[in-house]
Protein backbone atom coordinates (compact mmCIF):
# COMPACT_ATOMS: atom_id res chain seq x y z
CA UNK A 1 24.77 -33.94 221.65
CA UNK A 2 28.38 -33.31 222.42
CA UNK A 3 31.18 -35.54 221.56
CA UNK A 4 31.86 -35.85 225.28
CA UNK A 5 28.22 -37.19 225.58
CA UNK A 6 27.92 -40.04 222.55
CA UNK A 7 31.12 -42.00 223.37
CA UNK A 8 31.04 -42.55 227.03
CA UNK A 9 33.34 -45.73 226.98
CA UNK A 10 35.77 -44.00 224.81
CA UNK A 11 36.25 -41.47 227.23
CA UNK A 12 36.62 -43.78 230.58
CA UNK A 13 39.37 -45.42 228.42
CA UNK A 14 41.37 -42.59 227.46
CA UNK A 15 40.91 -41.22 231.10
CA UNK A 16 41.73 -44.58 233.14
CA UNK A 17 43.55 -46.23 230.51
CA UNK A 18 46.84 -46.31 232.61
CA UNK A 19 44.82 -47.55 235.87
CA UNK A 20 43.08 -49.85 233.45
CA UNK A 21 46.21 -51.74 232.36
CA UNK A 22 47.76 -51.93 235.74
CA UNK A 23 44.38 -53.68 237.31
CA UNK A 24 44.81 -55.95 234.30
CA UNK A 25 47.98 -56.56 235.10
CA UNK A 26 48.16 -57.35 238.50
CA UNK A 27 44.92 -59.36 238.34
CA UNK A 28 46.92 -62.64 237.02
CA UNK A 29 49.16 -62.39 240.20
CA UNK A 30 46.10 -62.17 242.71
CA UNK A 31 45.19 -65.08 240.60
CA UNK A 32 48.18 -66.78 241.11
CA UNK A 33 48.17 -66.07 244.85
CA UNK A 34 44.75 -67.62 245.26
CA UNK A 35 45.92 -70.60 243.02
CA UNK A 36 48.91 -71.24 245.64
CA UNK A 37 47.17 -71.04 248.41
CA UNK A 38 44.05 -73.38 247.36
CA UNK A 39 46.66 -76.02 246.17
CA UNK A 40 46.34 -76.04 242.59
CA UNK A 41 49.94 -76.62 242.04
CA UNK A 42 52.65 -74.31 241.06
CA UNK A 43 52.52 -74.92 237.45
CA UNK A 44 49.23 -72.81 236.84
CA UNK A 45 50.54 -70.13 239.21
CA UNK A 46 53.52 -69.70 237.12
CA UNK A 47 51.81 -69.71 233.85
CA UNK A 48 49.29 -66.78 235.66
CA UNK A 49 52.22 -64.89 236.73
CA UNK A 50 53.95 -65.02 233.39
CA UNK A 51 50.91 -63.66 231.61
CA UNK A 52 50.70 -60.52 233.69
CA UNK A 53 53.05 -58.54 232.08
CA UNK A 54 51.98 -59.50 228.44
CA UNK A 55 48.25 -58.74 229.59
CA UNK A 56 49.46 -55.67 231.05
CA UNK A 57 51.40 -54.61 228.11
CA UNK A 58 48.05 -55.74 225.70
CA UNK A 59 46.13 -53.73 228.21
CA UNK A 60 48.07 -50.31 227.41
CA UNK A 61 48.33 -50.40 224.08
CA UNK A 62 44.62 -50.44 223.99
CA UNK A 63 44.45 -47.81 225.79
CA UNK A 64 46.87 -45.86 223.98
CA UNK A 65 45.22 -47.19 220.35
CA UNK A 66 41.51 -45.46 221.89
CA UNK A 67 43.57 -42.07 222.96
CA UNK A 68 45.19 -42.12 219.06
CA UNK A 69 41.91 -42.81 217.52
CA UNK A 70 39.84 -40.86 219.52
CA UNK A 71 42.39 -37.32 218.87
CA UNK A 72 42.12 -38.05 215.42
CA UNK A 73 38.68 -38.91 214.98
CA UNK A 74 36.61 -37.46 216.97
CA UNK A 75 35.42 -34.06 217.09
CA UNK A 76 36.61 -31.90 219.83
């Protein structure tokens, strides 16, 4: 088998990685929308709306930790 073929999450990482991290990041915020609007207060929509960019910034450096690995260790 190919290398292409035996890591098939590896690869939708490295490819989407960027697309990845921005879903990830702007998922908090639809979360904090929802929490608004249902009347859960503002305290837990601030707290989700803070944590987007740290989960956004966790969210690319995994992605850019799988593209590093996988150029180095796997063979092409």
């Amino acid at each position: 088998m190919s290398p292409e073929q035996n890591y098939p999450a590896v690869r939708f990482v490295v490819r989407y990685g960027l697309w990845l991290a921005v879903v990830a990041g702007l998922a908090p915020l639809f979360v904090a929308a929802v929490a608004l609007l249902s009347g859960w207060g503002g305290g837990a929509a601030l707290v989700l709306a803070l944590s987007a960019p740290l989960l956004f910034l966790v969210m690319k450096a995994f992605a850019e930790l799988v593209a590093i690995i996988s150029d180095m260790l796997l063979p092409k």
